[in-house]
Protein backbone atom coordinates (compact mmCIF):
# COMPACT_ATOMS: atom_id res chain seq x y z
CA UNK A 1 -4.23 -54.74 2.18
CA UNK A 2 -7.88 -55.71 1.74
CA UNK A 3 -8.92 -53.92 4.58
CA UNK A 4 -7.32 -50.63 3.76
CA UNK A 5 -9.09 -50.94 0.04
CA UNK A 6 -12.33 -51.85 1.82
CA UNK A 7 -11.75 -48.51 3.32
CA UNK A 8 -10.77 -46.09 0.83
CA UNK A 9 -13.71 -47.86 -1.61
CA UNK A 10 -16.30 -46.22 1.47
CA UNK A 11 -14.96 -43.09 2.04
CA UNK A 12 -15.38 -42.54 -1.66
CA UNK A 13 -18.71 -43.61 -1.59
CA UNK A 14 -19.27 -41.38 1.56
CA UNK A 15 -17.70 -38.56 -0.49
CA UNK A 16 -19.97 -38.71 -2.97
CA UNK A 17 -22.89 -39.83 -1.14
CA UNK A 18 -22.43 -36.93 1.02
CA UNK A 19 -22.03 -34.36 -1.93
CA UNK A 20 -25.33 -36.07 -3.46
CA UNK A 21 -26.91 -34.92 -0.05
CA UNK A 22 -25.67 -31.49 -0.16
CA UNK A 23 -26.00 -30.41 -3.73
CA UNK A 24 -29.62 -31.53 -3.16
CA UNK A 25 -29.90 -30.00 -0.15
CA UNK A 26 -28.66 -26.65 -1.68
CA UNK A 27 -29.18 -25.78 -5.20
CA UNK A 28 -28.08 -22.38 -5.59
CA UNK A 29 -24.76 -20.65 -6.62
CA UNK A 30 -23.52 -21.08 -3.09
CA UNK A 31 -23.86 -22.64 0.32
CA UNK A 32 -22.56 -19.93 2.49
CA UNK A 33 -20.78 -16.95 2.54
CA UNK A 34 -18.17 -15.12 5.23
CA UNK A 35 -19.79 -12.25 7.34
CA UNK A 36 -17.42 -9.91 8.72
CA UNK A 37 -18.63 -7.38 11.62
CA UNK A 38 -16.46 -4.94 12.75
CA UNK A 39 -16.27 -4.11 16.31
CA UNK A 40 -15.11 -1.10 17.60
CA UNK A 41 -13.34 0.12 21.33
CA UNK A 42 -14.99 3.72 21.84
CA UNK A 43 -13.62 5.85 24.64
CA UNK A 44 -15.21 9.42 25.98
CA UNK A 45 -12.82 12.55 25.12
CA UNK A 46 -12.53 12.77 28.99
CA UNK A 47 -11.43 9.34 29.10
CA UNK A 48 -13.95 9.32 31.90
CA UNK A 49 -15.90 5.88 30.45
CA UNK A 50 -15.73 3.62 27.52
CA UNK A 51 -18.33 1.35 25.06
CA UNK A 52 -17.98 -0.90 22.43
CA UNK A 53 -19.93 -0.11 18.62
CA UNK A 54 -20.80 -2.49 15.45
CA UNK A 55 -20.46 -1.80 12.11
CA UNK A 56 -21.44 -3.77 9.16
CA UNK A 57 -18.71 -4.86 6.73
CA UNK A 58 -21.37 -4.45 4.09
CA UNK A 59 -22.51 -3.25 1.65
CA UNK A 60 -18.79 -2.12 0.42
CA UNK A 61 -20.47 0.95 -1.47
CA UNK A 62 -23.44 2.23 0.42
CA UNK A 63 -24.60 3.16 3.97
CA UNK A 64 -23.10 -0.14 6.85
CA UNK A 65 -25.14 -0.36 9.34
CA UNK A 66 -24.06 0.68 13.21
CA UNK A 67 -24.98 0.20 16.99
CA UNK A 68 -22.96 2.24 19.33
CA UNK A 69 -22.88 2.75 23.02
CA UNK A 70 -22.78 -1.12 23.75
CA UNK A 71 -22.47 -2.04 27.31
CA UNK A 72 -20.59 1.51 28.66
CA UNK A 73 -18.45 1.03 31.26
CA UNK A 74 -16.37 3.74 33.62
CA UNK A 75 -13.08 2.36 33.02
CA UNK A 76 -11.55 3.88 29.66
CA UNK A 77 -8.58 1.58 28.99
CA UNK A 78 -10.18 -0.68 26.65
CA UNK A 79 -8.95 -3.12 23.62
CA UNK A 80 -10.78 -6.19 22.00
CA UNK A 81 -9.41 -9.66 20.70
CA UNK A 82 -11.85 -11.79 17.96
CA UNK A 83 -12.37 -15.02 16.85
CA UNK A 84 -14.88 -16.52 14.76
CA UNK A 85 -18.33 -15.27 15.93
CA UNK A 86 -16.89 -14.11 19.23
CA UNK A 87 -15.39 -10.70 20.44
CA UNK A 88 -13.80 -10.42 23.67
CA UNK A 89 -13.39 -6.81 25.51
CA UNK A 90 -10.30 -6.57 27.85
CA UNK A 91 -10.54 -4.01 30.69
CA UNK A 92 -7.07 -3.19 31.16
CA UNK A 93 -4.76 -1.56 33.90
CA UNK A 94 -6.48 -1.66 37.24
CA UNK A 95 -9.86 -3.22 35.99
CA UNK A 96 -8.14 -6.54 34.97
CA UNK A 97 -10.65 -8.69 33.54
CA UNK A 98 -12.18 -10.13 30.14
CA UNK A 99 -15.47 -9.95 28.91
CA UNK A 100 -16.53 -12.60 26.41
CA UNK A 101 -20.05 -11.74 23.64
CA UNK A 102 -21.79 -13.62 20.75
CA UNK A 103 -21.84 -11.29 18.06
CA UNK A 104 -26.09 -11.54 17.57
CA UNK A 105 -26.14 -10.55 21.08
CA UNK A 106 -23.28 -8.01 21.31
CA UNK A 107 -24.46 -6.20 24.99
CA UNK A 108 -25.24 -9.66 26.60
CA UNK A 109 -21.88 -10.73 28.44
CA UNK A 110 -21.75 -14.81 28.01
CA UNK A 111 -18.94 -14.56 30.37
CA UNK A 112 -17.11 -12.08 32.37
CA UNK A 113 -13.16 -13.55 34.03
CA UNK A 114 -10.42 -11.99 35.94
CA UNK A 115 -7.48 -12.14 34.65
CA UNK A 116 -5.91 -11.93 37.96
CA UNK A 117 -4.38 -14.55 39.95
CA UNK A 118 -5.48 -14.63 43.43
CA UNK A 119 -2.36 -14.00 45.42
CA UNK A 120 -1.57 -11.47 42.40
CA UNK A 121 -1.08 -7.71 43.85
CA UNK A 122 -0.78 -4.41 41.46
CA UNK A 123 -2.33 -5.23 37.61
CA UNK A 124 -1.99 -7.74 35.09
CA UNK A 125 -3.01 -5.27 32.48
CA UNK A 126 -4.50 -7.70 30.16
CA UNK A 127 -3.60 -6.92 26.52
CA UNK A 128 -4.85 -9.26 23.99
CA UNK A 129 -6.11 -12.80 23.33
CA UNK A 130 -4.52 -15.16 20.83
CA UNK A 131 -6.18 -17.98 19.64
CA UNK A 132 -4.81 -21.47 18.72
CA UNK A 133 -8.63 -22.24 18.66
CA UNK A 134 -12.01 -22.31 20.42
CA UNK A 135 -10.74 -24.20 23.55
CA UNK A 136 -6.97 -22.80 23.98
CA UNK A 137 -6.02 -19.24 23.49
CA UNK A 138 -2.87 -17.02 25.05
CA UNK A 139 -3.96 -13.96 27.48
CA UNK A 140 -0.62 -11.75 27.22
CA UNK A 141 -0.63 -9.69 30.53
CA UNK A 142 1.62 -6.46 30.16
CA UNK A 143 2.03 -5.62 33.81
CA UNK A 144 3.47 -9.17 34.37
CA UNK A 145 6.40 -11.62 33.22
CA UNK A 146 3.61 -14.75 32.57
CA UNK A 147 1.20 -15.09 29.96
CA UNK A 148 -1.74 -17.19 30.87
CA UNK A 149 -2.78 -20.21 28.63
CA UNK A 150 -6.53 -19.75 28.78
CA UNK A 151 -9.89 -22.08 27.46
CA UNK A 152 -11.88 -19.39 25.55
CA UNK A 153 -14.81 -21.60 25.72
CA UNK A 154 -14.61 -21.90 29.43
CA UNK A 155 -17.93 -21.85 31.47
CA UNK A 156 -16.43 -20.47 34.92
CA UNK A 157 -13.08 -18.87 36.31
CA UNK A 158 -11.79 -21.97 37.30
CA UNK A 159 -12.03 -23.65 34.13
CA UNK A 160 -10.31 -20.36 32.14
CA UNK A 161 -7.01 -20.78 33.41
CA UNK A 162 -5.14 -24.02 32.01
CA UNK A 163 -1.90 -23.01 32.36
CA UNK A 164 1.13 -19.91 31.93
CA UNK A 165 4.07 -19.02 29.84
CA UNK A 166 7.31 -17.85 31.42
CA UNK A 167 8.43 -15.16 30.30
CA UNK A 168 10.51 -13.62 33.18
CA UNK A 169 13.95 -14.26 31.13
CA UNK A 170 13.21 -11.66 29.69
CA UNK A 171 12.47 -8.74 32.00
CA UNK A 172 15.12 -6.25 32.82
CA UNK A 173 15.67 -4.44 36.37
CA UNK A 174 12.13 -3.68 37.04
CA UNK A 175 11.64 -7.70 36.45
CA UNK A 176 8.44 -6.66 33.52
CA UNK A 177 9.14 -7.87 29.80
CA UNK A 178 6.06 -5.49 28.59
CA UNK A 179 4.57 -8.42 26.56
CA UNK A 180 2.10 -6.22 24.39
CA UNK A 181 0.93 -8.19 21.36
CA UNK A 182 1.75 -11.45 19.29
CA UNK A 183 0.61 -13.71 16.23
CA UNK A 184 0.27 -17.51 15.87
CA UNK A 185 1.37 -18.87 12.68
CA UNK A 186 1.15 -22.56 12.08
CA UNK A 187 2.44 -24.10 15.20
CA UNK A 188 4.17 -21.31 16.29
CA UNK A 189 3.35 -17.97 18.75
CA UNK A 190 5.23 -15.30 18.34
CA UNK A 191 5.43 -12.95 21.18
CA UNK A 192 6.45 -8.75 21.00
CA UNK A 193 8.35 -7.94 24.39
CA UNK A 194 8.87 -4.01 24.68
CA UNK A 195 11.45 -4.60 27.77
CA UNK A 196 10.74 -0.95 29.08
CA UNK A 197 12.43 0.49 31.66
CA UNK A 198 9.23 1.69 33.43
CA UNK A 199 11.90 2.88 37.02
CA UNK A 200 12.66 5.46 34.32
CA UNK A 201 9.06 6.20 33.02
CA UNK A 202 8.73 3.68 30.24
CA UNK A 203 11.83 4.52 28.17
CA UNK A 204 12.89 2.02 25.94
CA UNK A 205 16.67 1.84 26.78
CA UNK A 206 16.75 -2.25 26.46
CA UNK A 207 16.90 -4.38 23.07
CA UNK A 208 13.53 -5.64 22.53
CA UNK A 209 12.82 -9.34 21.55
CA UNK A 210 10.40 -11.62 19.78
CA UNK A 211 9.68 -14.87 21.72
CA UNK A 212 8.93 -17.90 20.01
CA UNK A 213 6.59 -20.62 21.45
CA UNK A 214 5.55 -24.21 20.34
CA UNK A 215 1.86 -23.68 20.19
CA UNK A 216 1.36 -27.84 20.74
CA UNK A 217 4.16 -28.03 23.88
CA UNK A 218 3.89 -24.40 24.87
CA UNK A 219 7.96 -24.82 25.15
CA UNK A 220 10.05 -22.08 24.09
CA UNK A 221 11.63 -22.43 20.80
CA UNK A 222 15.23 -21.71 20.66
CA UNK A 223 15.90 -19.48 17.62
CA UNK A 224 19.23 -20.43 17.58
CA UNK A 225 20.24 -16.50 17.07
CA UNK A 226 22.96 -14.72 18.53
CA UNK A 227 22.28 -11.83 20.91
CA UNK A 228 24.07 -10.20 23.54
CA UNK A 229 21.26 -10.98 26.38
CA UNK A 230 22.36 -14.71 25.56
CA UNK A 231 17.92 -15.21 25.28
CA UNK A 232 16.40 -17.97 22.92
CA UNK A 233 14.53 -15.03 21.18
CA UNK A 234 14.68 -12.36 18.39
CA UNK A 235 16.71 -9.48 19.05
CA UNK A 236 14.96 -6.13 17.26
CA UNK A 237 16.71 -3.65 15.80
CA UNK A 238 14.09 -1.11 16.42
CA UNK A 239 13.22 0.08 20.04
CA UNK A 240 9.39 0.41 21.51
CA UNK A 241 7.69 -2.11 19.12
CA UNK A 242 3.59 -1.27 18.94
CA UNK A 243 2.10 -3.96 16.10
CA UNK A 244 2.80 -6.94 14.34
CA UNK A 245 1.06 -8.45 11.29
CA UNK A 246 1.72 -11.51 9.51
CA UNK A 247 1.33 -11.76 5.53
CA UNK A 248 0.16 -15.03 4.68
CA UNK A 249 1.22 -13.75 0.75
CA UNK A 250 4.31 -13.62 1.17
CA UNK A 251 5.14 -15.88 4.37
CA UNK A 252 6.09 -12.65 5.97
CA UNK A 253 6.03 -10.84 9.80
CA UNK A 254 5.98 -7.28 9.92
CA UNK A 255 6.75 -5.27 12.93
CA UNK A 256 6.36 -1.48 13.96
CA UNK A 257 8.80 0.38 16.28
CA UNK A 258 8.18 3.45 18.13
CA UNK A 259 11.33 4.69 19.86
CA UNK A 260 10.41 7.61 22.26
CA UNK A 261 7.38 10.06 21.87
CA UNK A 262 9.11 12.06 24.15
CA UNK A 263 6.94 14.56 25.89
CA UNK A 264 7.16 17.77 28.50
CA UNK A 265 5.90 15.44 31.27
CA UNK A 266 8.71 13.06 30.96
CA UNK A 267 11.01 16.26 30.34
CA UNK A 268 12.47 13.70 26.85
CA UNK A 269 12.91 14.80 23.47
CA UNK A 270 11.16 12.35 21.35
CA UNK A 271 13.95 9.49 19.58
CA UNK A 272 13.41 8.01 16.39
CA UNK A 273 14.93 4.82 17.20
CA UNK A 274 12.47 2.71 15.49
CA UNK A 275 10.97 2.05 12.47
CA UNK A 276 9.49 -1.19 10.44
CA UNK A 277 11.47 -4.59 10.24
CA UNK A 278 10.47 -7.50 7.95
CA UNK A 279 11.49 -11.07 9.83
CA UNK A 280 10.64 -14.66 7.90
CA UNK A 281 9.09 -17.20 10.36
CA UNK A 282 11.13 -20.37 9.27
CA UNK A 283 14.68 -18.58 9.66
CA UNK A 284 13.96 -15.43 11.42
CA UNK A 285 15.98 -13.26 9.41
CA UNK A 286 15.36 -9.35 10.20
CA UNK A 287 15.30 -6.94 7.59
CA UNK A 288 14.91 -3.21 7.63
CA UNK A 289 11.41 -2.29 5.69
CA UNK A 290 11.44 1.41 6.98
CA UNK A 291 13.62 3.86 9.17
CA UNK A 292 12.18 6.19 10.68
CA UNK A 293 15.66 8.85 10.88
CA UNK A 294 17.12 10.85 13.49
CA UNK A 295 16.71 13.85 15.47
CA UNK A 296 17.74 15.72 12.10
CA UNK A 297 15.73 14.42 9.66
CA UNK A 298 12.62 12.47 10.52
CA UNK A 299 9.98 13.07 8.12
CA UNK A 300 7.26 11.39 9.23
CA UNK A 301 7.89 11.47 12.80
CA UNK A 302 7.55 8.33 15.35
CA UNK A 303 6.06 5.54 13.60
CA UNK A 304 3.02 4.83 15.89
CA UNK A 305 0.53 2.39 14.07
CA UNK A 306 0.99 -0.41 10.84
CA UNK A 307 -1.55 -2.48 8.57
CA UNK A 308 0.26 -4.49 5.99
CA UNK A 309 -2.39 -5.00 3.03
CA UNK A 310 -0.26 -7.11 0.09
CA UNK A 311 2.97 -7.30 -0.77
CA UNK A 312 2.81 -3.77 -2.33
CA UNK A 313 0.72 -1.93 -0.17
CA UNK A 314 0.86 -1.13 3.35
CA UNK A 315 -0.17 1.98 5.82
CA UNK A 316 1.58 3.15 8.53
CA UNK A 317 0.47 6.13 11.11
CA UNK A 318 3.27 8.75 11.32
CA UNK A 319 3.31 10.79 14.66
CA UNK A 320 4.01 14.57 14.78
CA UNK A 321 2.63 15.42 18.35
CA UNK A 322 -0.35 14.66 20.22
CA UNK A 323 -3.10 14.96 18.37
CA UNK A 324 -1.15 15.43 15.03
CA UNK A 325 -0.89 12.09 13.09
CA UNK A 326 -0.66 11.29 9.43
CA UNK A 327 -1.59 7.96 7.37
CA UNK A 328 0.96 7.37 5.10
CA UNK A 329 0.71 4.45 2.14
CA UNK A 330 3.96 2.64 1.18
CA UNK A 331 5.56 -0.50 -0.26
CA UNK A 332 6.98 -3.08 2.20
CA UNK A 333 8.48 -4.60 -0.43
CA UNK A 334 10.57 -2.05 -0.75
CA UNK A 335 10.22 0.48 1.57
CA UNK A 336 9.37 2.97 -0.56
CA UNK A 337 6.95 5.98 1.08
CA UNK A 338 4.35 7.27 -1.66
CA UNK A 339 2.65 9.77 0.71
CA UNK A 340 -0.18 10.73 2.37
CA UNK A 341 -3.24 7.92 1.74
CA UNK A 342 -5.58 10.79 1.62
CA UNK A 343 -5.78 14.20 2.80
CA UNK A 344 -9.04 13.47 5.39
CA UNK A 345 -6.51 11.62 7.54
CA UNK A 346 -3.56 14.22 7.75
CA UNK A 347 -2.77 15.73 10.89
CA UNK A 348 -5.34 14.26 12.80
CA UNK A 349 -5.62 11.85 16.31
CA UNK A 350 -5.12 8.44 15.10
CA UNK A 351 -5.14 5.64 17.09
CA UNK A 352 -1.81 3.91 17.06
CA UNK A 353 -0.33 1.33 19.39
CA UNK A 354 -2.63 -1.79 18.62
CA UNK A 355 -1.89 0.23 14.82
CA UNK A 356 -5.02 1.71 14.76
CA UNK A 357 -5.52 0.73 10.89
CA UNK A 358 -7.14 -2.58 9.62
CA UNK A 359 -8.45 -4.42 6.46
CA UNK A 360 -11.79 -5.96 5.88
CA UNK A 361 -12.49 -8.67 4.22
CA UNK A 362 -12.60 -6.76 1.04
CA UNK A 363 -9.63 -4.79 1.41
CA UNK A 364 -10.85 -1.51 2.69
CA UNK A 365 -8.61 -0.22 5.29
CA UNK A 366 -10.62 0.43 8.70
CA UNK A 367 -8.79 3.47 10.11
CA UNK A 368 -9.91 5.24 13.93
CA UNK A 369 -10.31 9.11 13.57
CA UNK A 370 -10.42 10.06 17.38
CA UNK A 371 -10.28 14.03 15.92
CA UNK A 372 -13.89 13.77 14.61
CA UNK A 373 -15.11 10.74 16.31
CA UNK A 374 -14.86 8.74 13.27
CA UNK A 375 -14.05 5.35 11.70
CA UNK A 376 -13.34 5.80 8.17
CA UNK A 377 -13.11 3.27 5.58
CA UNK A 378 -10.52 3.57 3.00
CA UNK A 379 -10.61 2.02 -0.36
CA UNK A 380 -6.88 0.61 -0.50
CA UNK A 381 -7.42 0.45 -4.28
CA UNK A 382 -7.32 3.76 -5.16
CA UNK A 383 -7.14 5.52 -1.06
CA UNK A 384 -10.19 6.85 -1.86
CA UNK A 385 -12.54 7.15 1.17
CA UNK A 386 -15.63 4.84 0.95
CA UNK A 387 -17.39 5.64 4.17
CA UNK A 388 -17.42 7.72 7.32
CA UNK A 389 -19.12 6.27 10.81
CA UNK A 390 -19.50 8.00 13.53
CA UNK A 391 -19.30 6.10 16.95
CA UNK A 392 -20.81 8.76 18.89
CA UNK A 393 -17.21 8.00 21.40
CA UNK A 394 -13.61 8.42 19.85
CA UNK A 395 -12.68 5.03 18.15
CA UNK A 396 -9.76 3.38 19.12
CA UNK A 397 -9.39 0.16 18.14
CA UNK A 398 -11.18 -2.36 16.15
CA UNK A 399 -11.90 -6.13 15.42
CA UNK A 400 -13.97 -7.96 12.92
CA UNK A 401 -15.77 -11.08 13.50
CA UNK A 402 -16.89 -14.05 11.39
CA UNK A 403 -19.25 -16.10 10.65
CA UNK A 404 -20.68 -19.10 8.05
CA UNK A 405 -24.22 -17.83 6.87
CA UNK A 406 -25.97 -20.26 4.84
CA UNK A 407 -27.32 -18.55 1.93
CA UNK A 408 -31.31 -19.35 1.22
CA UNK A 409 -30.99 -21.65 -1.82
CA UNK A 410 -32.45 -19.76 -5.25
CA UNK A 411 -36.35 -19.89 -5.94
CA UNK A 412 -37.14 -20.63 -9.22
CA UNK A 413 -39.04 -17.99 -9.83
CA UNK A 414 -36.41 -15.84 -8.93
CA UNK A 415 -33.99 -16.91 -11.54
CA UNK A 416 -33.15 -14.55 -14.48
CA UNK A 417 -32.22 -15.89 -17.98
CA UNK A 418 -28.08 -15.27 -17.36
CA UNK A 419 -25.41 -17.51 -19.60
CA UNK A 420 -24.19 -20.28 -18.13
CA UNK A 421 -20.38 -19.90 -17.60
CA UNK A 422 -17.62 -22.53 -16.20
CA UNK A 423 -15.07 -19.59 -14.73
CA UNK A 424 -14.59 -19.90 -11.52
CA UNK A 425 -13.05 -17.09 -9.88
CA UNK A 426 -10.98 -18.13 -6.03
CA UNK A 427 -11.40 -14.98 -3.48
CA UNK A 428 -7.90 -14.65 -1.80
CA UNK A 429 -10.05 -13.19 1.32
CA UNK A 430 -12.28 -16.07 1.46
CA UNK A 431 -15.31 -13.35 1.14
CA UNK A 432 -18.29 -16.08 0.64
CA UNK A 433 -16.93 -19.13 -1.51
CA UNK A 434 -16.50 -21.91 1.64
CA UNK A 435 -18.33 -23.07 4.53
CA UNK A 436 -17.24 -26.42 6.68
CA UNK A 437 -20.33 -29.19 6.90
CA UNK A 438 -19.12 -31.27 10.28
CA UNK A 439 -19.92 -34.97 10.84
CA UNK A 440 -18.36 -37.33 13.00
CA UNK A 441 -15.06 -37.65 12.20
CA UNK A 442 -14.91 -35.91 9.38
CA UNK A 443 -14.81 -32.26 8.50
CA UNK A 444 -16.31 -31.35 4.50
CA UNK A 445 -15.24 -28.56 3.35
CA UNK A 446 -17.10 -27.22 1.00
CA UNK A 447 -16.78 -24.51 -2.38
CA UNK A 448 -19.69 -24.01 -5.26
CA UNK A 449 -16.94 -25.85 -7.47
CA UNK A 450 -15.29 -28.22 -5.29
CA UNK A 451 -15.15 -30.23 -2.39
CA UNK A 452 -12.58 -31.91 -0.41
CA UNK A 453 -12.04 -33.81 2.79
CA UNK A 454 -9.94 -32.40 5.61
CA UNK A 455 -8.89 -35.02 8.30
């Protein structure tokens, strides 16, 4: 008992010792604040090469800065996975491989992997990275039934690869699930599987399914939901899912189904046979948010692209033809369509399958314009547009990065005569309020009004 009071009596002098330190250390309003950088997958109208762009996240009301034309490369089929201060660029069918950057040196590859086994034949088609964090990640692989357990902060090929999950239970006849994209929340992966029928180009004619997996065993979880494939999954009621997002506000995964484009090629009349579903993590209940109707009525057309903002405000790409896409705003709370977001983004090419639409930092709602060549920012207050950026190629998907900056502490000379004021104001988003100071053993994390250990 003595030892264990001897204990807590020094971590609370370390806690405030350490605070004396740091207040000293920094005496402005802050210690650091969040910078987001978006990164953006350009391909050529041909589709003959691709590149990668950045744009500022700031300032929210004047002129972001942009470099574009990063790194080009001949193969077109392009998509990007972030974390942190990192952005990865996956080279997809046929190229197969992963190409890690630092965000201050965005055309300087720190590493460049297959994602190929050796004995492998045809493509993986790597999709997307998820990260559990900086040393373990999930590669899904779309033109396999394994997903590779991978070590982001891997130094050489051999090191990349730590391990695979199985996911062959559930391929159908042409023995491919279509894993396309996924989300991690808490200890938990959750895994989209399209289950295509590509013998019969790509329809979806099979029940599609959310895996779970144990992010700490990498074991499937069993759901414990009936289905008539008899799998541990999700069964979803919509067919060709494209996106998920997860709503930390309201505990919340959202999913967007396709059905069929259809198209002359394929000799199919499109099939609204998806939609947007609502499923809770803990019980994995599926609700309908959105249908999408039938070959009478459908109007918005194929659902092709999501971005959930709150609880009450969401955006989802509605598909006419190629070329001919809408942004729509609506309520996933309940469902309820209000219309077009804003006229600028009716009835043009936008970007859908990885959705196509995402939110900043502060809200503003990142959409890719491939008509003009444009990323425009939308203020999801009001759906007003706050910026247009060209990226000299057609945007088609986009990432943000993050990182701590420590602000420069305040000069006294540079102090105005402002009343003092004890509101303090929490940003949901996490804009610039936090930082985490590292020692051994110990993680500080840090806010101008308070401070708290994290074991």
């Amino acid at each position: 008992m003595e030892r264990i009071l001897f204990f807590k009596i020094r971590s609370s002098f370390l806690t405030i010792a350490c605070l004396t330190l740091i207040l000293a250390a920094y005496p402005g309003s802050g210690l650091c604040e969040t910078k987001e950088t978006a990164v953006v997958a350009a391909v050529a109208p041909d589709y003959s090469s691709a590149a990668h762009s950045l744009i500022s996240v700031e300032p929210v009301n004047g002129v972001r800065t942009v470099q574009n034309n990063l790194l080009p490369t001949d193969t077109s089929d392009i998509s990007l996975s972030a974390y942190k201060n990192f952005f990865y660029r996956l080279e997809r069918y046929q190229a197969d491989n992963i190409i890690k950057f630092d965000i201050n040196a965005p055309d300087v590859p720190v590493w460049q992997f297959s994602a190929m086994d050796e004995n492998e034949t045809g493509s993986s088609n790597p999709y997307g990275l998820f990260f559990v964090n900086s040393q373990k990640a999930y590669l899904l692989r779309y033109g396999t039934a394994k997903a590779w357990i991978v070590n982001p902060g891997a130094s050489t090929q051999a090191e990349f690869k730590i391990g695979e999950l199985d996911l062959s239970a559930y391929a159908d006849s042409d023995g491919i699930p279509e894993m396309n994209y996924g989300v991690i929340i808490g200890n938990k992966f959750f895994i989209l599987l399209q289950r295509l029928d590509r013998d019969n180009n790509f329809f979806p004619s099979n029940t599609p399914y959310i895996a779970v997996f144990d992010v700490n065993t990498d074991k499937e979880i069993e759901t414990g939901l009936e289905n008539q494939d008899n799998l541990k999954g999700i069964a979803l009621n919509i067919k060709n899912p494209g996106s998920i997002n997860y709503l930390d506000d309201n505990n919340t995964i959202y999913v967007h189904g396709v059905g069929d484009y259809g198209s002359s090629w394929s000799g199919r009349e499109p099939e609204y046979s998806g939609g947007i579903i609502s499923i809770d993590p803990v019980t994995y209940e599926v609700k309908t948010v959105l249908d999408d109707g039938d070959a009478d009525n459908h109007p918005y057309g194929n659902i092709s692209g999501m971005s959930i903002v709150s609880p009450e405000k969401a955006y989802f790409v509605g598909y006419a033809g190629w070329g001919d896409n809408s942004l729509y705003a609506f309520n996933p709370s309940t469902g309820q369509v209000s219309g077009i977001a804003n006229n600028e983004l009716k009835n043009k090419n936008i970007a859908g399958m990885a959705s196509g639409t995402y939110a900043d930092k502060n809200n503003m709602l990142w959409v890719c314009n491939q008509t003009d060549g444009l990323v425009v920012i939308l203020d999801t207050d009001d759906n007003s547009i706050n910026e247009k950026i060209s990226t000299n190629l057609n945007p088609v998907s986009i990432v943000f990065t993050s990182e701590e900056i420590m602000e420069e502490p305040e000069k006294e000379e540079d102090k105005t005569d402002e009343p003092d004021t004890d509101t303090q104001t929490d940003d949901d988003h996490g804009s610039s309020s936090s930082c985490f100071i590292t020692s051994t053993g110990t993680n500080l994390f840090f806010t101008p009004a308070k401070a708290k250990f994290i074991k």
